[in-house]
Protein backbone atom coordinates (compact mmCIF):
# COMPACT_ATOMS: atom_id res chain seq x y z
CA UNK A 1 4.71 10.64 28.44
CA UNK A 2 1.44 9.13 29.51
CA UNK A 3 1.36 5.51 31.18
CA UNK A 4 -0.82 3.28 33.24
CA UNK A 5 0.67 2.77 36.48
CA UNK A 6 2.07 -0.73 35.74
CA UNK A 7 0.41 -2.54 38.73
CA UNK A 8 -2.91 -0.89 37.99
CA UNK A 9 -2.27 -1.63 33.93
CA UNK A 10 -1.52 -5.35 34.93
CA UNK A 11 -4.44 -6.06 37.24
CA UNK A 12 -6.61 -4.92 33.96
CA UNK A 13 -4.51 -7.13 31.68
CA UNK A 14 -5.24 -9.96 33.96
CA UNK A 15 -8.97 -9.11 34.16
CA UNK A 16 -9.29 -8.97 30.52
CA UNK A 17 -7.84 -12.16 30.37
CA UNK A 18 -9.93 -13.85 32.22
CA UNK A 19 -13.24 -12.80 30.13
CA UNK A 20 -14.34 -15.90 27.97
CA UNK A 21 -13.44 -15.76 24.63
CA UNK A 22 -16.93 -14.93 22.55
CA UNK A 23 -17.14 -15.00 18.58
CA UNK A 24 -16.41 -11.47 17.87
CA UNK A 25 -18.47 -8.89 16.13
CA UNK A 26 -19.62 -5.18 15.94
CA UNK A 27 -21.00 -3.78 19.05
CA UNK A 28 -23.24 -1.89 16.34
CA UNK A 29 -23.54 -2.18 12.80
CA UNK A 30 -21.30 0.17 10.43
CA UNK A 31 -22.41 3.74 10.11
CA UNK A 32 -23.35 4.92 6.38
CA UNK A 33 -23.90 8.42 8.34
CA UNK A 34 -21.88 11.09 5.60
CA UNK A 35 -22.45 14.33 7.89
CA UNK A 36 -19.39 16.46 9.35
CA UNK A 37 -15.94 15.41 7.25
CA UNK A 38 -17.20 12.24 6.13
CA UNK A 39 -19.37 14.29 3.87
CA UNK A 40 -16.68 14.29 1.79
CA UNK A 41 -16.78 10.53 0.93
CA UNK A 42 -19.32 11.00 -1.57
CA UNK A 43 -17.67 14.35 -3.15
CA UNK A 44 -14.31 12.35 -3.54
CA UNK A 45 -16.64 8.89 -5.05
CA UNK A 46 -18.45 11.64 -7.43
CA UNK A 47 -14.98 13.02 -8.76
CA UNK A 48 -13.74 9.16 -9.54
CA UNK A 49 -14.11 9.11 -13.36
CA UNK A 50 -13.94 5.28 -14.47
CA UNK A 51 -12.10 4.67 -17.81
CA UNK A 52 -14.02 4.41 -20.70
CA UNK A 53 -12.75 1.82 -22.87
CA UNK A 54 -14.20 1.52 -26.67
CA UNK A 55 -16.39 -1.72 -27.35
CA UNK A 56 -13.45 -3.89 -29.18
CA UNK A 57 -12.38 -6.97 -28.42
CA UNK A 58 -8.77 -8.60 -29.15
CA UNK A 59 -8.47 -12.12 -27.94
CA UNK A 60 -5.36 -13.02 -27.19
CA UNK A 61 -5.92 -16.45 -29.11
CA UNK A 62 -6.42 -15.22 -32.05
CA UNK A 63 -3.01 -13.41 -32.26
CA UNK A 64 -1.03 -16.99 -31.77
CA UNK A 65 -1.43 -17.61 -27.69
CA UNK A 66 -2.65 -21.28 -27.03
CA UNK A 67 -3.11 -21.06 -23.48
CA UNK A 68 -0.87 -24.39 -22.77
CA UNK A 69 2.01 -22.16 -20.75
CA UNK A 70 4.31 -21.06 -23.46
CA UNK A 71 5.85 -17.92 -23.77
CA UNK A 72 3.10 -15.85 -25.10
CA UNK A 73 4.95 -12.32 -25.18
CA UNK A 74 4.36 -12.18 -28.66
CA UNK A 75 0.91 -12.98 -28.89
CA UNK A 76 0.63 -10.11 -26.22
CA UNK A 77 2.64 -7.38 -28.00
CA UNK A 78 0.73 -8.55 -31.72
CA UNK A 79 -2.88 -8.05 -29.45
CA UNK A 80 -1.58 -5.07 -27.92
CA UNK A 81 -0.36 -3.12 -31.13
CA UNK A 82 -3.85 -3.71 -33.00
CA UNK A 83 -5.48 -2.51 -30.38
CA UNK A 84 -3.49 0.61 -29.89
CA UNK A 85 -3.45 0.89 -33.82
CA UNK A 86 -8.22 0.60 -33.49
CA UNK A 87 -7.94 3.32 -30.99
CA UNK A 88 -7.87 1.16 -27.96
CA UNK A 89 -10.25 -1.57 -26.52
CA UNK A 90 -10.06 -4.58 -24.85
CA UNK A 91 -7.73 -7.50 -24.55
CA UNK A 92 -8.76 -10.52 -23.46
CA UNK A 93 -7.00 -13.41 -22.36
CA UNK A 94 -9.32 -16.68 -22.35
CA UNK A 95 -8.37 -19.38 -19.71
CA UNK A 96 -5.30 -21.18 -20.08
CA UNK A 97 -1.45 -20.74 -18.90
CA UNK A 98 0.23 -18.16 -20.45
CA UNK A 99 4.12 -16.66 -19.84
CA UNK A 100 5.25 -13.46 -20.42
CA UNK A 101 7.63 -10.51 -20.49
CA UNK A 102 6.68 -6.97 -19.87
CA UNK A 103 3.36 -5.92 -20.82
CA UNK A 104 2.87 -2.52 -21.30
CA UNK A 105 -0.92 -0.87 -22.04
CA UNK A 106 -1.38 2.25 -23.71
CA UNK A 107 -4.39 4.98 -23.25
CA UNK A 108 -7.77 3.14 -23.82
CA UNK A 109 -6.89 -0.29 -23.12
CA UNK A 110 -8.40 -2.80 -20.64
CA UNK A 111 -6.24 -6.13 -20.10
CA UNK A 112 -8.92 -8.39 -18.77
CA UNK A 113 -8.24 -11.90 -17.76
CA UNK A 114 -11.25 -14.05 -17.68
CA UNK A 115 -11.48 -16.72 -14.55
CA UNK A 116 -9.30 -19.58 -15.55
CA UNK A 117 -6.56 -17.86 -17.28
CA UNK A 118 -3.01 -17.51 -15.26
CA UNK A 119 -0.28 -15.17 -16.68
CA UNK A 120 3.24 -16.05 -15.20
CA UNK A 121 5.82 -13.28 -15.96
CA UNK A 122 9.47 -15.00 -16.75
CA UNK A 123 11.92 -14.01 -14.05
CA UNK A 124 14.17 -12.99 -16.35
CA UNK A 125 15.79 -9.12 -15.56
CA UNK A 126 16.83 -8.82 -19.00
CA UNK A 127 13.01 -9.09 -20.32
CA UNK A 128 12.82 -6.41 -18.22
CA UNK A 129 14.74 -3.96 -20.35
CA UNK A 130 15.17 -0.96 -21.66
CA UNK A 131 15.15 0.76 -18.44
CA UNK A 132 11.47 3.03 -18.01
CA UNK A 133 10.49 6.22 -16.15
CA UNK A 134 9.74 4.83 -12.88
CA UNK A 135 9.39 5.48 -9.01
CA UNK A 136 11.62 3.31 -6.66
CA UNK A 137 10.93 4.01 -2.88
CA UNK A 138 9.87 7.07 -3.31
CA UNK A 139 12.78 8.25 -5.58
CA UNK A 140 12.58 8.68 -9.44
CA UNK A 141 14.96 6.67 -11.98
CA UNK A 142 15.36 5.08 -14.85
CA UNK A 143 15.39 1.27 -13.89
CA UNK A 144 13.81 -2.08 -14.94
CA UNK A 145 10.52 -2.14 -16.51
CA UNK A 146 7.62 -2.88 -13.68
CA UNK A 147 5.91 -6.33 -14.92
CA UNK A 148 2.78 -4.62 -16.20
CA UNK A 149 3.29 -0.91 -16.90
CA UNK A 150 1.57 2.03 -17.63
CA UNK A 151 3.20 5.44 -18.47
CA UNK A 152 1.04 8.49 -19.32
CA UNK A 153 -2.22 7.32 -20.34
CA UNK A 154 -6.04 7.63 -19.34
CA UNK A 155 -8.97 5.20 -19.56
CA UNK A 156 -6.69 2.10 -18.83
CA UNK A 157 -7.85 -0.98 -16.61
CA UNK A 158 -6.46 -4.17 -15.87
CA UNK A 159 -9.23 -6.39 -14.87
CA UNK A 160 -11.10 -10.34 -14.83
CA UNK A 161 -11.03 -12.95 -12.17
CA UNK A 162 -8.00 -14.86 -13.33
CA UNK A 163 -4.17 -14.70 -11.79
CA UNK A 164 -1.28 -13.14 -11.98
CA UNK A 165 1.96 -14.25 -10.79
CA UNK A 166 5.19 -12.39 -10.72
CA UNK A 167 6.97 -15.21 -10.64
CA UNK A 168 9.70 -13.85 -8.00
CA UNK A 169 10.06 -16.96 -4.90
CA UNK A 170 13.96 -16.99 -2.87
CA UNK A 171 15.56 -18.05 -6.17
CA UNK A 172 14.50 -15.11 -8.64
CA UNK A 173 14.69 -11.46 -7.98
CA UNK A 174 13.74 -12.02 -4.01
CA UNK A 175 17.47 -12.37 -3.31
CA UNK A 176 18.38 -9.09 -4.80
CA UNK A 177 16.86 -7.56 -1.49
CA UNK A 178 20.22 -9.37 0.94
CA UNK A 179 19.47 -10.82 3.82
CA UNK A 180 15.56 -10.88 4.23
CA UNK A 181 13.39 -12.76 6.11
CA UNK A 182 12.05 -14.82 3.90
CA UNK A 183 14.48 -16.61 2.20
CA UNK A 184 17.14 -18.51 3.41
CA UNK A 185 20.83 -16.51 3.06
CA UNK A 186 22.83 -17.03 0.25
CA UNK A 187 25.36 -15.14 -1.48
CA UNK A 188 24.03 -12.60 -4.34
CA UNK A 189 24.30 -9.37 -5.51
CA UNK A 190 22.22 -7.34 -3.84
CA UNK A 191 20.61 -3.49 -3.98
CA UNK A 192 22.66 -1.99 -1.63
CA UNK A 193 25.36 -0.30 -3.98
CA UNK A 194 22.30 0.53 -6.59
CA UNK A 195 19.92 1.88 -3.46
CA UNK A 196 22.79 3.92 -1.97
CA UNK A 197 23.70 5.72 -5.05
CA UNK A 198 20.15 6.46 -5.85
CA UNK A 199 19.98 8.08 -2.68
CA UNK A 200 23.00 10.23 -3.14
CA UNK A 201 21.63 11.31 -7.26
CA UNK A 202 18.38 12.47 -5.66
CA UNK A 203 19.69 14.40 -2.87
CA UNK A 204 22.13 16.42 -5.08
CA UNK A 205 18.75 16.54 -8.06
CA UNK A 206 20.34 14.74 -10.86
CA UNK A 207 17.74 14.86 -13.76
CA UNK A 208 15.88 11.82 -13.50
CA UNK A 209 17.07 10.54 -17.29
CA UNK A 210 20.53 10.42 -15.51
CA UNK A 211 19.48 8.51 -12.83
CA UNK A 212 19.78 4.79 -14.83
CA UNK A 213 19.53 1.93 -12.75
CA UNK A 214 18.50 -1.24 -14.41
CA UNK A 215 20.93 -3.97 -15.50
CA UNK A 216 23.03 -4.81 -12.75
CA UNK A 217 21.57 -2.61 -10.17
CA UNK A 218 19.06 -4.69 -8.71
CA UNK A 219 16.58 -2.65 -7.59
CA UNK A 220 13.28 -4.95 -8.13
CA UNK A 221 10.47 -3.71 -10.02
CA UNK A 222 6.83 -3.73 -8.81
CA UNK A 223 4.75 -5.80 -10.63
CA UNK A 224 1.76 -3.34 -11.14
CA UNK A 225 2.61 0.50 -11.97
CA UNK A 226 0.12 3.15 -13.19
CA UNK A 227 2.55 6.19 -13.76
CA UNK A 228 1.12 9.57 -14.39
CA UNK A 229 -1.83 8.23 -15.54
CA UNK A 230 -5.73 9.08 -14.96
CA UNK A 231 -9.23 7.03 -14.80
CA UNK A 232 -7.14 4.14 -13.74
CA UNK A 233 -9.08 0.62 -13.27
CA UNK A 234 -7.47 -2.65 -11.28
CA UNK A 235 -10.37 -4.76 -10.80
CA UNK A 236 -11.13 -8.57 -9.51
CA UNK A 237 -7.44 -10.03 -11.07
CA UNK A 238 -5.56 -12.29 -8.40
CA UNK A 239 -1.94 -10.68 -7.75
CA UNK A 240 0.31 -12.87 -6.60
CA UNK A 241 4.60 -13.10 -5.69
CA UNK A 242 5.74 -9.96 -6.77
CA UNK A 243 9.55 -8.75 -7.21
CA UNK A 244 9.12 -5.55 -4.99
CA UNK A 245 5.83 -3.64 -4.10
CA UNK A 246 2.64 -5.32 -5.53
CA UNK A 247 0.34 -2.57 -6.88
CA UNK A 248 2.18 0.92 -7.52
CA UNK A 249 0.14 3.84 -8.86
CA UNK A 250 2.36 6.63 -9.02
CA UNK A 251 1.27 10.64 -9.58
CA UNK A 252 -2.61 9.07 -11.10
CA UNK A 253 -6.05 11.17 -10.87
CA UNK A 254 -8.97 9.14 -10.35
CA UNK A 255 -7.65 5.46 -9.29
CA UNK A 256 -10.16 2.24 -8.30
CA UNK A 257 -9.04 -0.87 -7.09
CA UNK A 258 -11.73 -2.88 -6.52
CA UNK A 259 -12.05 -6.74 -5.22
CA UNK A 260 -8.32 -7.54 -6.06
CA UNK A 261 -6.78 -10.35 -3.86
CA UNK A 262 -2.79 -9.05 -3.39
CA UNK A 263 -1.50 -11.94 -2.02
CA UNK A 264 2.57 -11.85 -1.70
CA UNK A 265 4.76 -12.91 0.96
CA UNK A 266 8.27 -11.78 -0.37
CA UNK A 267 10.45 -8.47 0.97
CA UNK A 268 9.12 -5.10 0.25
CA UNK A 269 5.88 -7.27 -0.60
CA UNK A 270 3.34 -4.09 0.25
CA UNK A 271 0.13 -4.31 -1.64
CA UNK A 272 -1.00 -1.40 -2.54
CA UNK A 273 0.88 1.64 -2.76
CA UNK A 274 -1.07 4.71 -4.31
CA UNK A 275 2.03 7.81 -3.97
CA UNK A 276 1.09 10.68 -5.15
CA UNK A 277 -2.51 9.77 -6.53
CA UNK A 278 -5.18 11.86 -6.11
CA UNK A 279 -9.35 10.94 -5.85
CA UNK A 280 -8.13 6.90 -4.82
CA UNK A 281 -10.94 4.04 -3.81
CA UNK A 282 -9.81 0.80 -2.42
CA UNK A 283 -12.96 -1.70 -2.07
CA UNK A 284 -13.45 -5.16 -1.21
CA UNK A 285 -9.86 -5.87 -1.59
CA UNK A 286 -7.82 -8.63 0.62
CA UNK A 287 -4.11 -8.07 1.54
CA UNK A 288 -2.30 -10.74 2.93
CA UNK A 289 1.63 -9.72 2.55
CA UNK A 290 5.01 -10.01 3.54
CA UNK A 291 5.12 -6.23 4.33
CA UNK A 292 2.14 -3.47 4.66
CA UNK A 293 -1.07 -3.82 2.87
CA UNK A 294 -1.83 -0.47 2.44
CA UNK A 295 0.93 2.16 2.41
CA UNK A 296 0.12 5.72 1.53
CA UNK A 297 3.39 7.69 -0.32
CA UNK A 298 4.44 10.76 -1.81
CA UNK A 299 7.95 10.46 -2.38
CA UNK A 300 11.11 10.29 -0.48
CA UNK A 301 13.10 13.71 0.55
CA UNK A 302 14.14 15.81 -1.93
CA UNK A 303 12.77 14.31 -4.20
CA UNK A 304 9.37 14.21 -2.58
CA UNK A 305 9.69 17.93 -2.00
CA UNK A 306 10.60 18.49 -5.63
CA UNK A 307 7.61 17.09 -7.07
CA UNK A 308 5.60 18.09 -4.23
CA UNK A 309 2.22 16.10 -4.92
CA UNK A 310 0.77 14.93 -1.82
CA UNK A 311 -1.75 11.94 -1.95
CA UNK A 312 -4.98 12.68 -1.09
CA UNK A 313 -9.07 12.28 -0.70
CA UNK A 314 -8.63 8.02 -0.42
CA UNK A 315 -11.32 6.28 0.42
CA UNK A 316 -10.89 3.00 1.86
CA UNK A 317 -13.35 0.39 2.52
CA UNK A 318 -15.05 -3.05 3.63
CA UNK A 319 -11.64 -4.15 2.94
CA UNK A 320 -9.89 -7.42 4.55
CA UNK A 321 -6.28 -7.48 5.96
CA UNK A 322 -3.93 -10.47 7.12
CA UNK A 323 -0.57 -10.46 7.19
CA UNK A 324 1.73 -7.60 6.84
CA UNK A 325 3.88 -5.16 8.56
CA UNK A 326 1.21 -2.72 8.52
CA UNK A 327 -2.75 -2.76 8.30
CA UNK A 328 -3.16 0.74 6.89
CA UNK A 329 0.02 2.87 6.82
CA UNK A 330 0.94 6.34 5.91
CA UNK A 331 4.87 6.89 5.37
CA UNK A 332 7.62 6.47 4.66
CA UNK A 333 8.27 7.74 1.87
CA UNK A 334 5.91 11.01 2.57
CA UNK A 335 7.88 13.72 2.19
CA UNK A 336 4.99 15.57 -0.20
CA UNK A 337 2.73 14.74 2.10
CA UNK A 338 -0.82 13.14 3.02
CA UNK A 339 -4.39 14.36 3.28
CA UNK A 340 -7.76 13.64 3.59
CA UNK A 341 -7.99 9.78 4.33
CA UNK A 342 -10.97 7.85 5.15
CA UNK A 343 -11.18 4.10 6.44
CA UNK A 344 -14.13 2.43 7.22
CA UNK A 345 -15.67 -0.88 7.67
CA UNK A 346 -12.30 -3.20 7.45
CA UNK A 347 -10.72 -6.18 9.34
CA UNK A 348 -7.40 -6.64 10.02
CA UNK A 349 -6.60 -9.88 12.09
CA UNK A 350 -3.54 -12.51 11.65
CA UNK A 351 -0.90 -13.29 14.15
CA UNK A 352 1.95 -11.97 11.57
CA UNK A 353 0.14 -8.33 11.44
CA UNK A 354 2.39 -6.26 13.07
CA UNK A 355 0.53 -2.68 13.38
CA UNK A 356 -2.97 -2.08 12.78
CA UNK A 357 -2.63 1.94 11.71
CA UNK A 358 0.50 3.34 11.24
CA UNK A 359 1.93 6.75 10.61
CA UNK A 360 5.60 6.72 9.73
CA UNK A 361 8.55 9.25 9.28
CA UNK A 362 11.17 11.01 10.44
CA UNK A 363 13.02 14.24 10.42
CA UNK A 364 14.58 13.56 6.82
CA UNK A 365 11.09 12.52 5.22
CA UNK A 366 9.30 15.37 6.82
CA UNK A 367 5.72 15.41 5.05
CA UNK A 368 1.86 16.96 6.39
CA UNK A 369 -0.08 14.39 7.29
CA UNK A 370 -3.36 15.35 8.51
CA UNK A 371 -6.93 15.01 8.21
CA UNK A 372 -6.61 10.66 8.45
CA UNK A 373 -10.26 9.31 9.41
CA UNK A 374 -10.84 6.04 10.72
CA UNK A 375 -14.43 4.02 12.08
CA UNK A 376 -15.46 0.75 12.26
CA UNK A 377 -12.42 -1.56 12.15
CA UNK A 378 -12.03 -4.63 13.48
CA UNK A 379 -8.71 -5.74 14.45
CA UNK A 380 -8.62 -9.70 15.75
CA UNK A 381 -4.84 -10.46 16.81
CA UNK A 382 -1.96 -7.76 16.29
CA UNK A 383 0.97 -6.33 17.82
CA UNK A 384 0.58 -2.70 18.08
CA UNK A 385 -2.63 -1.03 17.27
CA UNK A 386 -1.58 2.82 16.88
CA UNK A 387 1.56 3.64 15.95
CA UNK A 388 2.61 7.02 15.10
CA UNK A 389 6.62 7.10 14.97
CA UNK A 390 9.01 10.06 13.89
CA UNK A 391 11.63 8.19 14.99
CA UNK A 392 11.43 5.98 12.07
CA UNK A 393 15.23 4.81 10.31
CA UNK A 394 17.06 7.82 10.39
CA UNK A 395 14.77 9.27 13.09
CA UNK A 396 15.68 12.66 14.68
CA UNK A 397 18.40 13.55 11.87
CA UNK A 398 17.50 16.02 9.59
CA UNK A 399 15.58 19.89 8.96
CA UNK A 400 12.39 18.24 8.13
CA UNK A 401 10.33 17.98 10.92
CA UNK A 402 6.83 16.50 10.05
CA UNK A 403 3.52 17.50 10.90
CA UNK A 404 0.76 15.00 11.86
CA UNK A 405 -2.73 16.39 13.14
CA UNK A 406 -6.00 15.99 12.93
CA UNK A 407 -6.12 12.03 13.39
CA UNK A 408 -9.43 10.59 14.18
CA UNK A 409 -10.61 6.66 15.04
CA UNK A 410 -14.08 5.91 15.68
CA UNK A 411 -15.36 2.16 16.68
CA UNK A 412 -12.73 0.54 16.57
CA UNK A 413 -12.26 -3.40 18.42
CA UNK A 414 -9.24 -4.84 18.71
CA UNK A 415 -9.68 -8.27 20.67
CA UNK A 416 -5.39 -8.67 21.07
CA UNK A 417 -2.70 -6.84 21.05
CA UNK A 418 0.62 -6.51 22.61
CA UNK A 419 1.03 -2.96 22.52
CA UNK A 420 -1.86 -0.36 22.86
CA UNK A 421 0.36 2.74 21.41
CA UNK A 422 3.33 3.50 19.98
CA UNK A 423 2.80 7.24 19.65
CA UNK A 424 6.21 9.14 19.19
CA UNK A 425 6.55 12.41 17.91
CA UNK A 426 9.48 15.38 18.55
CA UNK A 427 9.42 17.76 21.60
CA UNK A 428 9.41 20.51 19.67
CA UNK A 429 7.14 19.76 16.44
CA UNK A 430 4.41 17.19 18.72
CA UNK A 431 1.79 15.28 16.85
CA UNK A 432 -1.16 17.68 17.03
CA UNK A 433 -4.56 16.06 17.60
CA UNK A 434 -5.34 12.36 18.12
CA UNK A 435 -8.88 11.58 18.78
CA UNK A 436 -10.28 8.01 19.74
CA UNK A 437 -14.16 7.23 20.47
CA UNK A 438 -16.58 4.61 21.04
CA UNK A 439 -13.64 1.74 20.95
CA UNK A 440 -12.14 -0.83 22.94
CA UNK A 441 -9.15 -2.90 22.77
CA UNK A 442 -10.38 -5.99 24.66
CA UNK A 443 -6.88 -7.65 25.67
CA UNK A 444 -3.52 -5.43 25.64
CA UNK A 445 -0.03 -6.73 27.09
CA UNK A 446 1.08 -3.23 27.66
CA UNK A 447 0.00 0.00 27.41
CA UNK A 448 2.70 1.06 25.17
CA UNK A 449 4.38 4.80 24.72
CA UNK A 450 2.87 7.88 24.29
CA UNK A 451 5.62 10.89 23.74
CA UNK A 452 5.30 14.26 22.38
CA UNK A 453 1.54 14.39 21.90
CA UNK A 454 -1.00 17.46 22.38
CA UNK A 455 -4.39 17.22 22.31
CA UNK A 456 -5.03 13.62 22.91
CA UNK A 457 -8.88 12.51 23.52
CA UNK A 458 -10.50 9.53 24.16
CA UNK A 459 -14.32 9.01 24.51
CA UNK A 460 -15.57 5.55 25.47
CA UNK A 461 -12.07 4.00 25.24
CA UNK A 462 -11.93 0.51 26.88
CA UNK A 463 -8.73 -0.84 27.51
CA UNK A 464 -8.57 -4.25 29.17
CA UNK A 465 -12.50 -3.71 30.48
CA UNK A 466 -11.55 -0.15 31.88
CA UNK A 467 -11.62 3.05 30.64
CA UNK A 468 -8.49 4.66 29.65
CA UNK A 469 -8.04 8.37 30.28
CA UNK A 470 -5.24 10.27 28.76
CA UNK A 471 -2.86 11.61 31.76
């Protein structure tokens, strides 16, 4: 364990304190420099194929939507089926209120809402049957269709600067979560029963069309889901109170998301959740949520090790980051494992961000996790800036023992924090490599915990105005 003598971490604290508060900035502008391993930023940017959608045009007007907030699910599925029928294209959806269903977009098919235009999906769980192929924490099931959904396709996109509301708050779907804290306690049925058993069907492999868990098992859907899908587009829309997780691209090739505002404060309220996706860019994005921003997945257990598709080369940048459990996080459900991540030029600041980069697992998940690159982040107000934790739910409980290394953070400034570290791996599988330069975290309660760690560097680390030295 390495720890600042308390006395001698508290007469820092108190130094730090004391500095006047300055508007705060870069102590040098971002790096573009793509030498070393970021020279494979540009290699993973080159391999991102966009989808190529044919020049048609279906306007959702002229199938029988008016715009003035009715139920326009069949104006959607008329638009939808004639552009399927042309060979794909685009459908657009001209400003006005519109309510729907599911909407789900076939290969070749960009849904683009144009600024002004708000789709509402009806909270109603039986819209949201038959049950799908879909991905529920990390686990594979039949269950309720996610609110726009995507199964098998290429070229799709789902695009425009209008909004997008799930329509979930504490009276619809929300509650199906139990006690939360976001919505006052009431009685309901809840996902326990549904989650349990889920757990139990993947453990002992049940085929997946066996696993059926939609009416009456409320397990929430997500209200974005790319499944098995390549040159995948989410671009500019407004994404607001989602059921479950708020952007879910599961097992996709070539994924952009790219100046999307995810903005949903319910449980499970993540914003972007790319598991199992491979060649990913997240740009220009903001994430303000009720739990992490961005979590990086790969499945949960056995059933993570029986697809065994790791996510990897993601590029994330200039991205913006408020509230949320997490700023960037890789885990839980990781079990196949993450690789080649790089972060640069983000902010993360809000008083309800609880970690600023987070690796979490545990000895059932299991999952490599290695090669994670982070420089020039900017971190305002948070509670813990590192945390890697094997420890995490079931903890030290299983055969699985995961293995981080090769974890790198360059320029980073964090003005407050509670916690420096969390940093907890096992005696006998230690995290394996975490290197820190050229960054300062300006005011830090505590120091934090640093357990089972090897090879732990820091070059031009400031803590509280002094340098900090692993022991």
């Amino acid at each position: 364990m390495t720890q600042l003598s308390r006395r001698a971490f508290l007469q820092s604290a108190l130094a730090a304190a004391a500095i006047p508060a300055v508007p705060w900035a870069m102590s040098r502008p971002p790096r573009m420099d793509y030498s070393g391993p970021w020279a494979a930023v540009p290699e993973i940017l080159a391999a991102i194929e966009r989808p190529q959608i044919p020049p048609r045009e279906f306007n959702l007007r002229q199938y029988g939507a008016r715009g003035e907030g009715e139920d326009a699910s069949t104006a959607f599925a008329r638009a939808l089926a004639a552009c399927r029928e042309a060979g794909g294209g685009r459908i657009l959806v001209p400003p006005g209120r519109y309510r729907s269903g599911p909407i789900h977009l076939s290969s070749n098919t960009e849904l683009h809402l144009q600024e002004g235009a708000e789709l509402s999906f009806i909270p109603d769980p039986e819209r949201y049957l038959p049950a799908v192929k879909t991905r529920w924490e990390g686990m594979e099931l039949m269950g309720y269709s996610p609110l726009i959904y995507v199964l098998g396709c290429e070229n799709v996109a789902l695009t425009g600067k209008g909004r997008i509301d799930g329509g979930a708050d504490c009276d619809t779907w929300w509650p199906w979560k139990g006690k939360n804290s976001k919505c006052e306690y009431r009685e309901s049925p809840t996902q326990k029963a549904a989650r349990d058993a889920l757990f139990e069907d993947a453990e002992k492999g049940l085929p997946v069309a066996e696993r059926v868990y939609a009416d009456d098992s409320y397990l929430r859907p997500p209200l974005v889901q790319f499944y098995q899908c390549r040159n995948v587009l989410i671009e500019d829309v407004t994404l607001e109170n989602s059921p479950f997780w708020v952007m879910h691209p599961v097992l996709c090739e070539n994924l952009t998301v790219r100046g999307v505002t995810a903005r949903s404060h319910g449980p499970n309220s993540d914003g972007c959740d790319p598991e199992s996706c491979r060649n990913v860019l997240i740009e220009d994005c903001l994430f303000d949520n009720g739990d992490d921003c961005i979590a990086i997945k790969s499945g949960r257990n056995a059933d993570g090790r029986r697809l065994a598709t790791p996510s990897e080369n993601i590029v994330i940048r200039n991205c913006r980051m408020r509230d949320g459990h997490g700023g960037l996080v890789l885990g839980s459900e990781i079990s196949g494992g993450v690789r080649n991540v790089f972060l640069e030029n983000c902010v993360m600041s809000s008083p309800s961000l609880d970690r600023g980069l987070r690796i979490k697992t545990n000895a059932m998940r299991g999952g490599e996790i290695h090669d994670i690159y982070v420089r020039n982040l900017e971190i305002g107000q948070v509670k813990d800036v590192i945390v890697i934790n094997f420890f995490y739910e079931e903890g030290d409980k299983g055969p699985f023992d995961p293995e981080v290394y090769n974890i790198f953070v360059d320029n980073l400034r964090c003005e407050k924090a509670q916690r420096a570290f969390h940093i907890r791996g096992f005696d006998r599988a230690p995290i394996r490599g975490l290197h820190i330069s050229n960054s300062e975290i300006k005011s830090a309660g505590d120091l934090g915990v640093i357990e089972a760690l090897k090879d732990f560097t820091a070059k031009g680390l400031l803590i509280n105005g002094k340098e900090f030295h692993p022991a």
